[in-house]
N, C-alpha and C. Protein backbone atom coordinates (compact mmCIF):
# COMPACT_ATOMS: atom_id res chain seq x y z
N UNK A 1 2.20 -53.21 -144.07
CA UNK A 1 2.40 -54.35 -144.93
C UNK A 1 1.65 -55.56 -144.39
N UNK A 2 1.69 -55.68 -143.03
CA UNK A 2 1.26 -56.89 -142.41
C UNK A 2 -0.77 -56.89 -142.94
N UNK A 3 -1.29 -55.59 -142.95
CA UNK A 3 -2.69 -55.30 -143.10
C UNK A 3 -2.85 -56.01 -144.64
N UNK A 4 -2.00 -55.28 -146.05
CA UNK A 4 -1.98 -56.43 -147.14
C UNK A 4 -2.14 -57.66 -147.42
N UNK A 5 -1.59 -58.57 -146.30
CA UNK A 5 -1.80 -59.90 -146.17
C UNK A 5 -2.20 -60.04 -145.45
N UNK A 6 -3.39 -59.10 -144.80
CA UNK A 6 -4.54 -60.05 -144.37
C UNK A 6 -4.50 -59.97 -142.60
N UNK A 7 -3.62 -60.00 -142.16
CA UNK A 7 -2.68 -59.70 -140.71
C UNK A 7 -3.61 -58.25 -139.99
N UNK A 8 -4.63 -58.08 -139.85
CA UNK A 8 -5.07 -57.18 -139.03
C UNK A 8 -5.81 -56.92 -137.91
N UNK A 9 -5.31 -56.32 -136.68
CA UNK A 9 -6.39 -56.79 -135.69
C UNK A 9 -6.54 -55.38 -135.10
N UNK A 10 -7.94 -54.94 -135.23
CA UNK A 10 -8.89 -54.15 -134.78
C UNK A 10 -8.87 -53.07 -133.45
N UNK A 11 -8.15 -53.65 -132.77
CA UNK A 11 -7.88 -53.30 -131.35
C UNK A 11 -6.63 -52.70 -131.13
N UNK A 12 -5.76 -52.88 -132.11
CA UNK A 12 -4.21 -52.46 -131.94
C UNK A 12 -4.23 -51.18 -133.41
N UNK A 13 -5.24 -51.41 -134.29
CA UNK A 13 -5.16 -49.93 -134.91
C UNK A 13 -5.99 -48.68 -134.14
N UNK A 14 -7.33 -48.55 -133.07
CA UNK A 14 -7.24 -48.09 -132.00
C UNK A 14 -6.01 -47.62 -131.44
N UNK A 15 -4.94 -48.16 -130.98
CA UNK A 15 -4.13 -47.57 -129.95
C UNK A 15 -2.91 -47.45 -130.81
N UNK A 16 -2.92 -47.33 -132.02
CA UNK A 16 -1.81 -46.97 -133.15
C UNK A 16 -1.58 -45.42 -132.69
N UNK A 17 -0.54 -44.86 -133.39
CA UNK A 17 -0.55 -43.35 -133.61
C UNK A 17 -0.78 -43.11 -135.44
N UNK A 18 -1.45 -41.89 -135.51
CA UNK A 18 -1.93 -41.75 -136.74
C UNK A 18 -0.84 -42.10 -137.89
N UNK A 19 0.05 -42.16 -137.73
CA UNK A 19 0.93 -42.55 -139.39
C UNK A 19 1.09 -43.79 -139.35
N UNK A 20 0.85 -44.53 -137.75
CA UNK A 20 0.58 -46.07 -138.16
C UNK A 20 -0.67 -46.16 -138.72
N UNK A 21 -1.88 -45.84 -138.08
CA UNK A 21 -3.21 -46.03 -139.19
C UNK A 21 -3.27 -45.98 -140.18
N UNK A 22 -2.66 -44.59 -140.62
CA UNK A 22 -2.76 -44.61 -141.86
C UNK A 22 -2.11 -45.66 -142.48
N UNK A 23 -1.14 -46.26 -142.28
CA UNK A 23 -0.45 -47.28 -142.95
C UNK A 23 -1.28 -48.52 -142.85
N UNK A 24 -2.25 -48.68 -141.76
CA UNK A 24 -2.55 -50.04 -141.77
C UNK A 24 -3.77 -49.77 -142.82
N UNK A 25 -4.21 -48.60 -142.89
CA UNK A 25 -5.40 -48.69 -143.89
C UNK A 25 -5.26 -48.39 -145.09
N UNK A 26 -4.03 -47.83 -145.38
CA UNK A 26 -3.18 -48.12 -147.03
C UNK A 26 -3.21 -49.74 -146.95
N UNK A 27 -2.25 -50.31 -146.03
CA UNK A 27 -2.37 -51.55 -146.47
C UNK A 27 -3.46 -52.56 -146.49
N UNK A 28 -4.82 -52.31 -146.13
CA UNK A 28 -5.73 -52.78 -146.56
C UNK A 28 -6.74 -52.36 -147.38
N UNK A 29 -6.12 -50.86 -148.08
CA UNK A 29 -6.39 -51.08 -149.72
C UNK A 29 -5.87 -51.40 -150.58
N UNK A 30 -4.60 -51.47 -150.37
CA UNK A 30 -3.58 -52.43 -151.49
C UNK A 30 -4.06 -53.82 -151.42
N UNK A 31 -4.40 -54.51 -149.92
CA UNK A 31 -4.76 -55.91 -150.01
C UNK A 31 -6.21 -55.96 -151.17
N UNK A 32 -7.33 -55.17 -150.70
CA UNK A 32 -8.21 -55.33 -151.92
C UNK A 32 -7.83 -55.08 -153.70
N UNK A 33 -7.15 -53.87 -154.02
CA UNK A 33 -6.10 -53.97 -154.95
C UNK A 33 -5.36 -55.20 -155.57
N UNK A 34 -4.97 -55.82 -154.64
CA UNK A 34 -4.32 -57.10 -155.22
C UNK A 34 -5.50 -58.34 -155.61
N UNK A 35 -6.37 -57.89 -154.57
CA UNK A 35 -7.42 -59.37 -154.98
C UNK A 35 -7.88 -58.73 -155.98
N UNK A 36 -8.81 -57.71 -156.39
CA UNK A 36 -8.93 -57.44 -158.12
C UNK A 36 -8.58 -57.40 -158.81
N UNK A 37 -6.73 -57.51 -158.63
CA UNK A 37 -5.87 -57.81 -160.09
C UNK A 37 -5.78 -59.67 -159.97
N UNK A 38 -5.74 -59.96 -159.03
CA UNK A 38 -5.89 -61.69 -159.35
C UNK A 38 -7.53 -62.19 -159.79
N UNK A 39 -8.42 -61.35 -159.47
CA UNK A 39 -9.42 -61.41 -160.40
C UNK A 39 -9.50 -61.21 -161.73
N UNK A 40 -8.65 -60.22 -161.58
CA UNK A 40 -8.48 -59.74 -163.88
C UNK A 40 -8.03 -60.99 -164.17
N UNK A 41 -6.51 -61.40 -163.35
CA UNK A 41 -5.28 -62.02 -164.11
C UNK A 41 -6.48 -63.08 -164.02
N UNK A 42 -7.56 -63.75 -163.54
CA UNK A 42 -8.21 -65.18 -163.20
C UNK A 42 -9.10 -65.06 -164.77
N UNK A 43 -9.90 -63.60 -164.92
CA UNK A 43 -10.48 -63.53 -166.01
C UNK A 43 -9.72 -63.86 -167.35
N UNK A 44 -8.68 -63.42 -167.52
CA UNK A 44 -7.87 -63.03 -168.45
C UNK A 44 -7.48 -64.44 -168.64
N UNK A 45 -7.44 -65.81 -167.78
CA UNK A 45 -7.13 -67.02 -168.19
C UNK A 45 -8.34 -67.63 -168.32
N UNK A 46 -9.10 -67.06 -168.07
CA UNK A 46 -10.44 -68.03 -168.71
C UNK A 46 -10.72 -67.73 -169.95
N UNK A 47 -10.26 -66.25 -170.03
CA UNK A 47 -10.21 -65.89 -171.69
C UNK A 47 -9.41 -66.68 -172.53
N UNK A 48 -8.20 -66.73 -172.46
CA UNK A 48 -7.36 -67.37 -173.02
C UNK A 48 -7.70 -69.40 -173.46
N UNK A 49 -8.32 -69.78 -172.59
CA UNK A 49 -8.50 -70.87 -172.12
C UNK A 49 -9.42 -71.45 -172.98
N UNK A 50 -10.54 -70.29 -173.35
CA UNK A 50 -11.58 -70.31 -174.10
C UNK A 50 -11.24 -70.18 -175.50
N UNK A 51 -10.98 -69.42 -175.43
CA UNK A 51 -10.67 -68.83 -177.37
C UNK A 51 -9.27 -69.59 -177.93
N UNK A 52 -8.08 -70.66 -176.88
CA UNK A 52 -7.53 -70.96 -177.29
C UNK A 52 -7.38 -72.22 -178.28
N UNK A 53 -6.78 -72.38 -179.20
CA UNK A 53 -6.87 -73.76 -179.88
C UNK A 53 -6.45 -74.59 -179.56
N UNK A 54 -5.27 -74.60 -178.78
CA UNK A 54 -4.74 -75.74 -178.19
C UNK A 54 -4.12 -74.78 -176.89
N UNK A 55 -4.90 -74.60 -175.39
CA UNK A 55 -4.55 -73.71 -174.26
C UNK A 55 -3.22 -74.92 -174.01
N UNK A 56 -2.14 -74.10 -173.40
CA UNK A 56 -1.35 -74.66 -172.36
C UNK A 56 -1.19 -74.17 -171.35
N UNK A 57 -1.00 -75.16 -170.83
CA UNK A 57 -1.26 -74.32 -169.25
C UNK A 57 -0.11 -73.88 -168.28
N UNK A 58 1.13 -74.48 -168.84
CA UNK A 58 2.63 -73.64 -168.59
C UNK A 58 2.83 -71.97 -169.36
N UNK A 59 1.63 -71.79 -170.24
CA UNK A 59 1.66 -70.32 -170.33
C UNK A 59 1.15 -69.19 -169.00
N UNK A 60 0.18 -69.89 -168.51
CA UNK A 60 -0.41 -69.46 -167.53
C UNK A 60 0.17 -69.60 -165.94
N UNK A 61 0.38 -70.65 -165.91
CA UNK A 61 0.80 -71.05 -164.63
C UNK A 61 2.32 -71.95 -164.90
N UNK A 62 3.32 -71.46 -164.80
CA UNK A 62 4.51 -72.19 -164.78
C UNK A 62 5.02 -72.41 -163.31
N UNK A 63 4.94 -73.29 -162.62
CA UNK A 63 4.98 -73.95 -160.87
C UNK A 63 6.73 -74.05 -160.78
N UNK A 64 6.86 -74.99 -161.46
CA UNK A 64 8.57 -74.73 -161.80
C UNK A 64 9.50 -73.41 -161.78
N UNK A 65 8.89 -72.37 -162.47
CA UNK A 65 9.42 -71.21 -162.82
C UNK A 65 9.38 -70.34 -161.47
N UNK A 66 8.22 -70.27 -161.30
CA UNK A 66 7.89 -69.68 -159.85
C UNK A 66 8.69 -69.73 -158.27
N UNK A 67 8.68 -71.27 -158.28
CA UNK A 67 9.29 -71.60 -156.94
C UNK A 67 11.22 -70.91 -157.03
N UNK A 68 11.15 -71.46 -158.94
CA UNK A 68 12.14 -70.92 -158.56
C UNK A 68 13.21 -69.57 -158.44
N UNK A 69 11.99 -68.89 -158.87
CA UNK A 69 12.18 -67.21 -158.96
C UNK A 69 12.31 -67.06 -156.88
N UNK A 70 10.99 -67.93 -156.13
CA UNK A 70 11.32 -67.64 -154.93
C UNK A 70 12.12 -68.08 -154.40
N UNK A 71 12.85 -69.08 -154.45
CA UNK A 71 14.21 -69.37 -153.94
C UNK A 71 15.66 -68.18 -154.53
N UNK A 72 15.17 -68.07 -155.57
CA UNK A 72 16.21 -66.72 -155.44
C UNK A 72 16.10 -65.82 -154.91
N UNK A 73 14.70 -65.27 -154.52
CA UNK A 73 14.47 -64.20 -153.54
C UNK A 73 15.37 -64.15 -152.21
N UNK A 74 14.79 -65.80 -151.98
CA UNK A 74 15.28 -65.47 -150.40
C UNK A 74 16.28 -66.65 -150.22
N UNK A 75 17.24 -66.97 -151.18
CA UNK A 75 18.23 -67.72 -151.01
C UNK A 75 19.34 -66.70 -151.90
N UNK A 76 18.91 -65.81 -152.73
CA UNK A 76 19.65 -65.43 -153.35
C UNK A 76 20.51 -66.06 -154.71
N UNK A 77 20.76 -65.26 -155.91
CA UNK A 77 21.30 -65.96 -156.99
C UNK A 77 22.03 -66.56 -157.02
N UNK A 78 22.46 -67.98 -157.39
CA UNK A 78 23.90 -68.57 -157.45
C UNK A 78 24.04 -67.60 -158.53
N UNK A 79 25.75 -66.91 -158.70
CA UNK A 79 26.75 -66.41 -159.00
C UNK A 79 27.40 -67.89 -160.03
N UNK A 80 27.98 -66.92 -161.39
CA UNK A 80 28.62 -67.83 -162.28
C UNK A 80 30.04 -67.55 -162.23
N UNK A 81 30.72 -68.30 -162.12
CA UNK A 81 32.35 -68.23 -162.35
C UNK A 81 33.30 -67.01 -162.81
N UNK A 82 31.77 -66.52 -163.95
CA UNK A 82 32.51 -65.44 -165.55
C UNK A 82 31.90 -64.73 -164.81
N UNK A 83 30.89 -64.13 -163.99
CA UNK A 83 30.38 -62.84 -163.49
C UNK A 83 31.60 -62.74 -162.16
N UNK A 84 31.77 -63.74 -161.46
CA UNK A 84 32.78 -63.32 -160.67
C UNK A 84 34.45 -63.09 -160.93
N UNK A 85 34.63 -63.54 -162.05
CA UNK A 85 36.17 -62.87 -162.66
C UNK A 85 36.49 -61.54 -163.29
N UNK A 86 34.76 -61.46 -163.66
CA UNK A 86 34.54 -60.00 -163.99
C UNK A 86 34.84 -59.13 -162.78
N UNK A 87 34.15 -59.42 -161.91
CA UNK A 87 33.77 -58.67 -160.57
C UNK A 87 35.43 -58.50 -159.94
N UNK A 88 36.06 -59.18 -159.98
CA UNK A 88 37.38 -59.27 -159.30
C UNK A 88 38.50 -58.70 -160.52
N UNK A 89 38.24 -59.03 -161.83
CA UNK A 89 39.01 -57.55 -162.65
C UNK A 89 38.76 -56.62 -162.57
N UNK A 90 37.31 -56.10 -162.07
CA UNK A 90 37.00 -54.78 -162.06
C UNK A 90 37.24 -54.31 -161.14
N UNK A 91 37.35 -55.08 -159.65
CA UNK A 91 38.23 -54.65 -158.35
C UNK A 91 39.27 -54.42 -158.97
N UNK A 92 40.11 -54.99 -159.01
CA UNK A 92 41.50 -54.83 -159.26
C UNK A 92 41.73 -53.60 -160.35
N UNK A 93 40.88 -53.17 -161.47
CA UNK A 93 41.12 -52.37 -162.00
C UNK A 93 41.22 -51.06 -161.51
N UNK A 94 40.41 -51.15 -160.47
CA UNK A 94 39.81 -49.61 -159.70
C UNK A 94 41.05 -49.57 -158.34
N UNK A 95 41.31 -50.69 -157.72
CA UNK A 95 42.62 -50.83 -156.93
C UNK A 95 43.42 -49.82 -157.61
N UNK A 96 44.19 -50.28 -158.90
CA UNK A 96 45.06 -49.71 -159.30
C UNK A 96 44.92 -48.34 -159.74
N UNK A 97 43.77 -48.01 -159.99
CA UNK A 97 43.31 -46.41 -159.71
C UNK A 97 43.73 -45.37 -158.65
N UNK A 98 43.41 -46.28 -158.00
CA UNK A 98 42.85 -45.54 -156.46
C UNK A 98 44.25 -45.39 -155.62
């Protein structure tokens, strides 16, 4: 994974054992992989950009939306009130099962 982003040093895949190599050189064809799909996705907005009548550019790039998809990643979802009363009838339902 570390070879994907770019993270690779020359001297330590040398003294790897072969299923690490191989992994570091999967992951530096996935890293090229990814830069030719951000090349499409780059084409694909110049297309849009061009042929559009009125482009916006929160279709393409929403900054707002993003950050905050990554704060849920790695902060995790705030939880709503009604998903957790659910969650705690459905304990309790299976309690009384069991």
């Amino acid at each position: 994974m570390c070879a994907r982003n770019g993270y690779f040093d020359f001297n330590q895949a040398l003294d790897s054992y072969e299923w690490e190599l191989r992994a570091i050189l999967e992951g530096c064809r996935l890293r090229s992989l990814d830069e030719r799909e951000q090349l499409a996705r780059l084409a694909a907005d110049v297309g849009y950009f061009n042929n559009a009548k009125k482009p916006k550019f929160n279709k393409i790039f929403n900054k707002e939306r993003e950050e905050k998809r990554i704060h849920e990643i790695f902060n995790g979802k705030p939880k709503r009130a009604k998903d957790k009363h659910k969650i705690l009838a459905a304990l309790d339902h299976f309690k009384e099962r069991g």
